[in-house]
Protein backbone atom coordinates (compact mmCIF):
# COMPACT_ATOMS: atom_id res chain seq x y z
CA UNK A 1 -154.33 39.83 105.24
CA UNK A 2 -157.46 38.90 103.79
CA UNK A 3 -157.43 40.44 99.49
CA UNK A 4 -159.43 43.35 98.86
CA UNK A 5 -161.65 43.21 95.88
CA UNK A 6 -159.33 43.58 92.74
CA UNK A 7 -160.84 46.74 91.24
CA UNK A 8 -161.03 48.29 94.81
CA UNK A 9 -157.45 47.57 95.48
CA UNK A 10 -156.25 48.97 92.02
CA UNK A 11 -158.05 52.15 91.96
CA UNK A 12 -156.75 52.87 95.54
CA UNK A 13 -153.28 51.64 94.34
CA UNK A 14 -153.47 54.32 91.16
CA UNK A 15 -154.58 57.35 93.58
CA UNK A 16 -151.97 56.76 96.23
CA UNK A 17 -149.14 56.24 93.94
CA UNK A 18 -149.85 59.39 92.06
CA UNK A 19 -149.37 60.83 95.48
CA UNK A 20 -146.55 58.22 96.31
CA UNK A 21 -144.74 59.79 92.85
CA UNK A 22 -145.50 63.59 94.00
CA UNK A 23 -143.69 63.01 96.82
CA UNK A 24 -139.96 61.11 95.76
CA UNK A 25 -140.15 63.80 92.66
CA UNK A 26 -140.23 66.66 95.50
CA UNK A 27 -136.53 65.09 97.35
CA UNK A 28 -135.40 64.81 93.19
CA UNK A 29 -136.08 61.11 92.36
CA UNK A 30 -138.23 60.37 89.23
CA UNK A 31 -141.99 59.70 90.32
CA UNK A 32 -141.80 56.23 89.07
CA UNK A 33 -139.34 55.47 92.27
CA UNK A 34 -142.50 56.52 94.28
CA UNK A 35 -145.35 54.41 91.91
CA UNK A 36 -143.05 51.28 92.56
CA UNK A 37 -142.47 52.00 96.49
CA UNK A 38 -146.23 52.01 96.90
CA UNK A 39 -146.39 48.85 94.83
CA UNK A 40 -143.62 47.17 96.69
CA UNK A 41 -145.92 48.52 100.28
CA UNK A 42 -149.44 46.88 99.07
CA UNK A 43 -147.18 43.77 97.15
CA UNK A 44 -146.82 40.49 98.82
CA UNK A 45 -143.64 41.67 100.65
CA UNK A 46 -145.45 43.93 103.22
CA UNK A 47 -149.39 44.37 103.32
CA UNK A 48 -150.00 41.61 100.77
CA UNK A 49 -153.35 43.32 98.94
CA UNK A 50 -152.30 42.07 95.83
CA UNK A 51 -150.86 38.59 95.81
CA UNK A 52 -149.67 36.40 92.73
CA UNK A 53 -153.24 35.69 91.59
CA UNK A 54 -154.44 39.35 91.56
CA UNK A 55 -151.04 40.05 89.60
CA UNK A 56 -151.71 37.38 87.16
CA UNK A 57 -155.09 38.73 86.72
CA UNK A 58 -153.49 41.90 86.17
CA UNK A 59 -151.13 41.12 83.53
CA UNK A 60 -152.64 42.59 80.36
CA UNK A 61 -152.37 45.73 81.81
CA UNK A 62 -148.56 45.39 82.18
CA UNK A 63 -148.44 44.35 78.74
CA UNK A 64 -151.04 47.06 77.31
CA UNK A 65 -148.03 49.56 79.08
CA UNK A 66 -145.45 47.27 77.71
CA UNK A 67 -146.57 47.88 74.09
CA UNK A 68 -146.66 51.46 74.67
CA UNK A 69 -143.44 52.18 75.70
CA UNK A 70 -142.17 50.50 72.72
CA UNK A 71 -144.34 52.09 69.96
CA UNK A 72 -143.14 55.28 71.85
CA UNK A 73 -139.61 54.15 71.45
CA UNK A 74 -140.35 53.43 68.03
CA UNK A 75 -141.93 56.80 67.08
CA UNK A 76 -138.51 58.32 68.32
CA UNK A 77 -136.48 56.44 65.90
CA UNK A 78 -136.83 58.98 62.76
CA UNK A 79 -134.16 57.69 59.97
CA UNK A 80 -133.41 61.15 58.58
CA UNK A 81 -133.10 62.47 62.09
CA UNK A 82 -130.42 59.72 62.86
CA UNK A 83 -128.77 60.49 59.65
CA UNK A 84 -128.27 64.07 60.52
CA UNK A 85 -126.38 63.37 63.60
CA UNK A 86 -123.26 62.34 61.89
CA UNK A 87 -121.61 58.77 61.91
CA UNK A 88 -119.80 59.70 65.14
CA UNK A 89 -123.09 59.65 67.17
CA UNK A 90 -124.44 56.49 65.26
CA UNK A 91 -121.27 54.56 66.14
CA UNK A 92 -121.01 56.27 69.65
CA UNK A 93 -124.65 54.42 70.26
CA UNK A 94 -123.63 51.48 69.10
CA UNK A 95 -120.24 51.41 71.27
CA UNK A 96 -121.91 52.08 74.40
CA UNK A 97 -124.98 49.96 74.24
CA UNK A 98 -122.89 46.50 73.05
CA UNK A 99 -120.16 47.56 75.16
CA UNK A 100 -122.55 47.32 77.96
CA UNK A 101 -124.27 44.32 77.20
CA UNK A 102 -120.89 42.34 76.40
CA UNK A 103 -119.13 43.62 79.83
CA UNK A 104 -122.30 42.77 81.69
CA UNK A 105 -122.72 39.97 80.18
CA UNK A 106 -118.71 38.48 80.55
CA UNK A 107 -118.34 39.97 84.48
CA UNK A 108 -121.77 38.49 85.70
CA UNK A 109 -121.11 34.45 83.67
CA UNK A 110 -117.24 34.63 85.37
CA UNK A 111 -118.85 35.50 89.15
CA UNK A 112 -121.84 33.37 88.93
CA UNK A 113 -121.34 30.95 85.97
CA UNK A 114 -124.66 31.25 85.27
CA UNK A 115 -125.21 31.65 81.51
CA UNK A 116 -129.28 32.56 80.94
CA UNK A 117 -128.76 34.76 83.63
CA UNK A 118 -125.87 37.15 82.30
CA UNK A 119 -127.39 37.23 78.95
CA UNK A 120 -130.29 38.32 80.64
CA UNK A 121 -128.58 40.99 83.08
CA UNK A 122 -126.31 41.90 79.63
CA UNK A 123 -129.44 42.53 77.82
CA UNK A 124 -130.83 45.09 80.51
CA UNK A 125 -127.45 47.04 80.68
CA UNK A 126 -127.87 49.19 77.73
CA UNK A 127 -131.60 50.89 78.67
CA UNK A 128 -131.18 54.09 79.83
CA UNK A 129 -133.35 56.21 81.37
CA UNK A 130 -133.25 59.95 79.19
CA UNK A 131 -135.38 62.28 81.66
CA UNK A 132 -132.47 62.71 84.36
CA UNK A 133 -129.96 63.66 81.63
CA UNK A 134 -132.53 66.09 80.19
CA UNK A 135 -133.72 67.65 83.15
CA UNK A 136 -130.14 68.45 84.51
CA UNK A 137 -129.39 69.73 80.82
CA UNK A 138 -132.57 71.93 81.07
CA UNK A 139 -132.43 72.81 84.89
CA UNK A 140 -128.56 74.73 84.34
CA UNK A 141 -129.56 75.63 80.72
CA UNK A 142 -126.21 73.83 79.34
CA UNK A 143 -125.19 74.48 75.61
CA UNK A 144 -122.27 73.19 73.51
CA UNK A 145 -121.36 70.27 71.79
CA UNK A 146 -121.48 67.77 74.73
CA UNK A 147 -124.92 69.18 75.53
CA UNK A 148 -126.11 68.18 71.77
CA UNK A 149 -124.76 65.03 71.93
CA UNK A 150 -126.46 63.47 75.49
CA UNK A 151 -129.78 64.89 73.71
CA UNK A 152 -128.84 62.83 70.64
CA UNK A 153 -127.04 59.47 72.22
CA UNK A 154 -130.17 59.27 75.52
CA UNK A 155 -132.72 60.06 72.44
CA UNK A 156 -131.78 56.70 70.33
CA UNK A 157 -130.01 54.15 72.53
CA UNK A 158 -133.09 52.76 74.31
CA UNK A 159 -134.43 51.60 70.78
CA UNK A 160 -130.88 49.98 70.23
CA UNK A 161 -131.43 48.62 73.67
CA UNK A 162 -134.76 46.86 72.89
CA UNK A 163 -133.36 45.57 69.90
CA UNK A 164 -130.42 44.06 71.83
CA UNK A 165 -132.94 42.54 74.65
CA UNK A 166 -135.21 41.01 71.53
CA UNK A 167 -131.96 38.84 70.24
CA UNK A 168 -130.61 37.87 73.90
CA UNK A 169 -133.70 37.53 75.61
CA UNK A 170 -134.87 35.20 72.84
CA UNK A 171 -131.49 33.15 73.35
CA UNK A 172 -131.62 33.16 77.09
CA UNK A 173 -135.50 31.74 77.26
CA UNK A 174 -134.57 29.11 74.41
CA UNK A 175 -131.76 27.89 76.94
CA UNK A 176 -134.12 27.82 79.86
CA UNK A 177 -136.64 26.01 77.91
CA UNK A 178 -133.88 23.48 76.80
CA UNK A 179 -133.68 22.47 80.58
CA UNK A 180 -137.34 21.79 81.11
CA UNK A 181 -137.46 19.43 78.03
CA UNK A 182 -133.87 18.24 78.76
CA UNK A 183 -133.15 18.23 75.17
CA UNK A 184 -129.36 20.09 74.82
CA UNK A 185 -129.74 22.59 72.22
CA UNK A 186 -127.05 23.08 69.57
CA UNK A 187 -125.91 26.16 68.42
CA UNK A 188 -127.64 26.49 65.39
CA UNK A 189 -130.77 26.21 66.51
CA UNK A 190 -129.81 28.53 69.12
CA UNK A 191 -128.90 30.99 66.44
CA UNK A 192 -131.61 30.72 64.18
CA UNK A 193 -134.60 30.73 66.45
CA UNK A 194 -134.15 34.26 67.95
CA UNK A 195 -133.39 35.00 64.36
CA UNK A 196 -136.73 33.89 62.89
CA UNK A 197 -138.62 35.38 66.18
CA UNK A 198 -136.78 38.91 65.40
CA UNK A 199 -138.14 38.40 61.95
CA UNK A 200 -141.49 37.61 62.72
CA UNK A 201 -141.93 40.34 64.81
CA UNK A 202 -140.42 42.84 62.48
CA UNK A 203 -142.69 41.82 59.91
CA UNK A 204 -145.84 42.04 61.97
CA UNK A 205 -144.87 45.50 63.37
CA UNK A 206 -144.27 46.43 59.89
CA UNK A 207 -147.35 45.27 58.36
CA UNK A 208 -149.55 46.51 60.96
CA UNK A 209 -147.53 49.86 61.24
CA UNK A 210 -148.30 50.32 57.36
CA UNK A 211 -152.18 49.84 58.08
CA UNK A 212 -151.85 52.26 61.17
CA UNK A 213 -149.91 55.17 58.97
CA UNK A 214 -152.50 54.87 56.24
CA UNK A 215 -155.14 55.08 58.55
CA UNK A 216 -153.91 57.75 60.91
CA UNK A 217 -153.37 59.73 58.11
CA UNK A 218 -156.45 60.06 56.71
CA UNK A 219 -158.11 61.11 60.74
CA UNK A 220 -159.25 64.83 60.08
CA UNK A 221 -159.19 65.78 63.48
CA UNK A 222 -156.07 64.78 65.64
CA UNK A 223 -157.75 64.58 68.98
CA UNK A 224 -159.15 61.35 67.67
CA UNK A 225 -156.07 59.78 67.34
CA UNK A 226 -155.48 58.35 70.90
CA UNK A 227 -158.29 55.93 69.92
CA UNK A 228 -156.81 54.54 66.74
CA UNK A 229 -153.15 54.23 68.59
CA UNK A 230 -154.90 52.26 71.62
CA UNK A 231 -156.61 49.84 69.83
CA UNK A 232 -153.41 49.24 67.45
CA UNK A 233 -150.93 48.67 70.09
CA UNK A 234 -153.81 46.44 71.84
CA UNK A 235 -154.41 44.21 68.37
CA UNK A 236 -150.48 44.24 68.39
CA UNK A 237 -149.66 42.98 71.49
CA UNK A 238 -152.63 40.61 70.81
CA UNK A 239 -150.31 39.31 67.81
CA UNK A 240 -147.45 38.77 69.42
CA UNK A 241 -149.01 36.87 72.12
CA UNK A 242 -150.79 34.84 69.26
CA UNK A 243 -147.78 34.49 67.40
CA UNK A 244 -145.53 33.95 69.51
CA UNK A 245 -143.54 37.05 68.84
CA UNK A 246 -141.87 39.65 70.30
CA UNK A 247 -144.17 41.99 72.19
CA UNK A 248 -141.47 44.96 72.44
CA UNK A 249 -139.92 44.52 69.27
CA UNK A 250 -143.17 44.01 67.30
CA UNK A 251 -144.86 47.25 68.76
CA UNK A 252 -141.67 49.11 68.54
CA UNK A 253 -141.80 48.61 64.74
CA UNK A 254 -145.14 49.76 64.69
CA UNK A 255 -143.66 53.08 66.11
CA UNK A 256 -141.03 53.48 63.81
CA UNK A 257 -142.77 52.04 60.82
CA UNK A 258 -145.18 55.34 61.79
CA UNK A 259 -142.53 57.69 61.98
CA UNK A 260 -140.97 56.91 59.08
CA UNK A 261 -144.10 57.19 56.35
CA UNK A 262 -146.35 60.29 57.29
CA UNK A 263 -145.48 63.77 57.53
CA UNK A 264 -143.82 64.81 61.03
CA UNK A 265 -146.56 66.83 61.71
CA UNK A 266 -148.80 63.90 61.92
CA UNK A 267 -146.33 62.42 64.30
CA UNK A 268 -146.13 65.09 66.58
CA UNK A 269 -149.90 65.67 66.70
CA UNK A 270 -150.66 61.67 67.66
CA UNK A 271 -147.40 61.79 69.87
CA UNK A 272 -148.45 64.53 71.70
CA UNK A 273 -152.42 63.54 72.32
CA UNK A 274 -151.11 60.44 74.18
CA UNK A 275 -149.03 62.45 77.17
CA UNK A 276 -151.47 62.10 79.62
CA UNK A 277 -152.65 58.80 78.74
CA UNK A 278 -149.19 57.59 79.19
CA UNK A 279 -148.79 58.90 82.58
CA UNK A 280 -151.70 56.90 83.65
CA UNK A 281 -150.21 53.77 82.00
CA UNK A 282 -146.71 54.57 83.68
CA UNK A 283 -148.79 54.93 87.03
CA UNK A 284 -150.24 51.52 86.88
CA UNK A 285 -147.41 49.61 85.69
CA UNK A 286 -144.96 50.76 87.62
CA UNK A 287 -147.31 49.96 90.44
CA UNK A 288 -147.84 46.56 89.65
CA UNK A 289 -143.80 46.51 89.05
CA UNK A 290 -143.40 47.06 92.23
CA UNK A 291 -145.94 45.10 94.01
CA UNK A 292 -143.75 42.34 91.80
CA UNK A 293 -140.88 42.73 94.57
CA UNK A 294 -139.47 40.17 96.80
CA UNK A 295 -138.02 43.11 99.25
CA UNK A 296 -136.82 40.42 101.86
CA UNK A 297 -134.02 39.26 98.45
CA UNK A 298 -132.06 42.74 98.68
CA UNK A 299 -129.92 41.81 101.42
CA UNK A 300 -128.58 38.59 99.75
CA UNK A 301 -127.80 41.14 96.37
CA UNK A 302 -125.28 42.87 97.35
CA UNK A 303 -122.16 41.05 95.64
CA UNK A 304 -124.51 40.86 92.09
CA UNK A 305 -125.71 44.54 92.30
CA UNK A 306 -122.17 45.32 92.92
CA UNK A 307 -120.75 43.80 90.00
CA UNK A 308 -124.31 44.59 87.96
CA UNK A 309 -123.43 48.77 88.48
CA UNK A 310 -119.50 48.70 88.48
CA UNK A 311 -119.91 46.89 84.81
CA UNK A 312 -122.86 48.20 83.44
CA UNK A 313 -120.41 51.61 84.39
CA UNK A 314 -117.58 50.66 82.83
CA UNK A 315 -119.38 49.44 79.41
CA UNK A 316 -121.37 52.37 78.85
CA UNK A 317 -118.73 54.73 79.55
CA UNK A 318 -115.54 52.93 77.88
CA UNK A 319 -117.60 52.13 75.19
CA UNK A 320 -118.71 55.79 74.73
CA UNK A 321 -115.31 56.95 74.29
CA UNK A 322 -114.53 54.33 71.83
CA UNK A 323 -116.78 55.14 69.62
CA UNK A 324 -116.42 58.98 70.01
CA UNK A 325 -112.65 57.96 69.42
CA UNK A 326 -113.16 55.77 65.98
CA UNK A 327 -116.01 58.50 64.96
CA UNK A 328 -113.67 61.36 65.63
CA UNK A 329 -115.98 63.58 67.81
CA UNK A 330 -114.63 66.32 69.71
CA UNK A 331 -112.58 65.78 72.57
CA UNK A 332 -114.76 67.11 74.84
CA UNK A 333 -117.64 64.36 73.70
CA UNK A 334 -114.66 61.77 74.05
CA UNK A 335 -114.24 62.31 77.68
CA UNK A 336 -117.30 63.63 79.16
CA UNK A 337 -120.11 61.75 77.20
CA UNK A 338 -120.03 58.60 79.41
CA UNK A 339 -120.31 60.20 82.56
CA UNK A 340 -124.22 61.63 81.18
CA UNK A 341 -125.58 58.58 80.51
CA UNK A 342 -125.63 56.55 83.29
CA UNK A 343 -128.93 56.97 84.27
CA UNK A 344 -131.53 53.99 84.18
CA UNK A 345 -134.96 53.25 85.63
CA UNK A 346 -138.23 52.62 83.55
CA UNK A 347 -137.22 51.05 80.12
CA UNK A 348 -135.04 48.89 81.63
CA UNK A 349 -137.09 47.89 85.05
CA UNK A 350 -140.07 47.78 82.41
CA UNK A 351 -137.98 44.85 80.61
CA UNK A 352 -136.80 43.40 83.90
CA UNK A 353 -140.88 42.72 84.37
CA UNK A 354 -141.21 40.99 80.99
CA UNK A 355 -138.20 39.13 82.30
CA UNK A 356 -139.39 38.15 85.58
CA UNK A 357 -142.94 37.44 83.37
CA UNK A 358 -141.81 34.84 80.95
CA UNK A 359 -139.43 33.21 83.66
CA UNK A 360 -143.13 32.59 85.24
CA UNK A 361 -144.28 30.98 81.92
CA UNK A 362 -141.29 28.99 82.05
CA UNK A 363 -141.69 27.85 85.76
CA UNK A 364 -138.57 26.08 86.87
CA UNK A 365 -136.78 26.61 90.11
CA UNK A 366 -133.70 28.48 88.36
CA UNK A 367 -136.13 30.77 85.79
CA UNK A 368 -138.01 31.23 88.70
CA UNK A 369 -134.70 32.42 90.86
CA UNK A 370 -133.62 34.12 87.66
CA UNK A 371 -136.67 36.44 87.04
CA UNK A 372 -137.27 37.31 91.13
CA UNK A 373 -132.97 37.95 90.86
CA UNK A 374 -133.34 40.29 87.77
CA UNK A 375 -136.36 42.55 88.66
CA UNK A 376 -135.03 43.39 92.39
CA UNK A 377 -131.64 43.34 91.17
CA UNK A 378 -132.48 45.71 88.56
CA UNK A 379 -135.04 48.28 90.28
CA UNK A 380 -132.24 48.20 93.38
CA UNK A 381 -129.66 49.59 91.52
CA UNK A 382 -132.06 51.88 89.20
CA UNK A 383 -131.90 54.11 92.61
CA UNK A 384 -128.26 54.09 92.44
CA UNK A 385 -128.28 54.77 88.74
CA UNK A 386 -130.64 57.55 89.43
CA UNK A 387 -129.01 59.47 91.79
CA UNK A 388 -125.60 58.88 90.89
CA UNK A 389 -126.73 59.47 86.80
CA UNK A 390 -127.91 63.22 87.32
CA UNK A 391 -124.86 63.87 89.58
CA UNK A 392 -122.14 62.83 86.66
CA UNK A 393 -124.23 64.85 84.22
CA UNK A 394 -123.63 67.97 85.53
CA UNK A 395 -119.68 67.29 85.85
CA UNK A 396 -119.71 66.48 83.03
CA UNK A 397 -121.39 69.38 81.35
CA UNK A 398 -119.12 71.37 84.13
CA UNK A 399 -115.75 70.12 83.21
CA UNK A 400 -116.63 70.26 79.36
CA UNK A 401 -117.58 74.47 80.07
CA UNK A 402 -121.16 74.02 79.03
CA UNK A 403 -122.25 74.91 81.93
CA UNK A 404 -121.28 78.85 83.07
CA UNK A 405 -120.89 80.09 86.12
CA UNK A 406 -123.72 81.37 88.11
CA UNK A 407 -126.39 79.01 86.46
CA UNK A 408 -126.98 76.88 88.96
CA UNK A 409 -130.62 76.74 90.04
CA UNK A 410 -131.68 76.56 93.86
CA UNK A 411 -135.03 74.70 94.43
């Protein structure tokens, strides 16, 4: 089918996957199921409106997205908030995410002995998607300790997550590039360049978050502030292209570098004038995510999504207990918390995308397979994840008693 004008084909793309979201969200699936389905529709696997060269053309908007999610993420990550929590949470977040990524990680290299590719699938496992925990949470008005600790584990892990993605992504696409240049890398340069990259990009996202919280706090109206955080997470993304950093990681300190240095007010005033401009951003890139799809690939996935959900499962939820176990958290916590954080969709299908992006940049025929392998890998199971991670939450909060009798809500 012959292309549509670009502009024409995206503003018809945003309108019908608002609609597209309205509609999954009414059967109980997150919107962004609905933005990606449409994608997937006008993508190269069905209608074919936007092909590889629109997408390409495209791409600063998926990194524009990209750079907000992670200065979100990093606005979240309040020190004295994380204190408060107690060392049982803090090492309960820790557990589960590098319990995750090492399970992942060691199931996925002994079925497919393919090692950029489990580091990569590793590195997704610990994103977790925090609005289907919440919403069941809210929906049967749970209370109790359990209920206090999903808020606190779903409200910090995804910054853990990135973290873990910056170091293991960074390894993976040094061993990929190895192969191109045919030069065997050894492991201390393995080591040390994701190590200097992490550091690069945490002190660009520091710097420019110091510049950012002087600024912002000196705005006298807050309104105006949507402005100043667009064109900061623009210039940063513009550095880490430049630079050769870490888009995610470098934004992300932005975020926190924010959160951390002016009053929480301020935070909560700039956090909460960008809600609608994030929806619109969450609109279009999930859009293009899914226009990204190779639909005709899910029947050949069905061994690695297997193995992808089973140990992504057994990490996040063994791991949870261990470190509920070493912290000494209530027993409740200890057997229930795993089963209420299952749940994962945008951060981590947002990260699949970078995957499946710099795989492109690379352009051999196995980071090629590996980036098409990840992001329908990944945004397959996220519908198991997402239906199965509500589900568990509200055993859980059942068998833990948080949840009384009677509350359950119809409609």
């Amino acid at each position: 089918m012959e292309h549509l004008p670009i502009m024409l084909t995206l503003g018809l793309g945003t309108i019908l996957a608002f609609y597209a979201g309205r509609l999954v969200r009414g059967i109980g699936l997150p919107s962004l199921l609905g933005y990606m389905l449409l994608g997937a529709v006008m993508g190269s696997s069905v209608l074919s409106l936007l092909g590889e060269h629109e997408l390409e053309g495209l791409r600063f908007i998926t990194d524009i997205a990209l750079g907000f999610v992670a200065f979100t993420i990093g606005a979240e990550l309040n020190l004295k908030a994380l204190r408060r929590l107690g060392s049982s949470i803090i090492l309960i977040i820790f557990a589960e995410s590098l319990a995750a990524f090492t399970i992942v990680f060691a199931t996925v290299y002994a079925v497919f002995r393919d090692m950029p590719m489990a580091i990569l699938f590793g590195a997704l496992a610990p994103a977790s998607a925090p609005a289907g925990t919440v919403a069941v949470i809210q929906e049967y008005k749970a209370k109790g300790k359990l209920t206090k600790a999903l808020y606190a584990v779903v409200g910090f892990d995804d910054g853990l997550a990135v973290v873990i993605f910056g170091f293991a992504s960074a390894l993976a696409v040094r061993m990929l590039n190895s192969e191109v240049s045919q030069v065997g890398g050894n492991l201390l340069s393995s080591v040390t360049g994701p190590i200097l990259e992490i550091g690069l990009s945490l002190g660009v996202g520091a710097g420019v978050g110091l510049l950012f919280s002087f600024l912002s706090s000196k705005l006298k109206n807050p309104s105006e502030s949507p402005s100043l955080v667009f064109g900061f997470v623009i210039m940063t993304a513009g550095l880490s292209h430049l630079l050769d950093t870490s888009l995610i990681l470098t934004c992300m300190t932005v975020g926190m570098i924010f959160t951390n240095t002016v009053p929480s007010s301020l935070t909560r005033n700039v956090m909460g004038n960008l809600g609608n401009f994030m929806h619109l951003l969450f609109i279009l890139f999930f859009f293009l995510a899914g226009a990204h799809l190779e639909i005709s690939a899910l029947p050949s996935l069905g061994l690695l999504g297997l193995v992808y959900v089973l140990a992504r499962s057994a990490g996040l939820m063994g791991g949870a207990w261990l470190g509920a176990a070493v912290g000494g958290a209530d027993e409740k916590i200890r057997k229930y918390l795993g089963l209420g954080i299952l749940s994962q969709a945008g951060v981590a299908i947002g990260l699949s995308l970078l995957v499946q992006q710099f795989c492109s940049e690379i352009g051999t025929e196995h980071a090629l397979k590996i980036g098409a392998t990840i992001i329908t890998t990944v945004t397959a199971t996220s519908i198991i994840f997402e239906i199965i991670g509500p589900v568990c939450t509200k055993y859980a909060l059942t068998k833990a008693g948080e949840i009384k009798a009677g509350k359950d809500v119809v409609g």
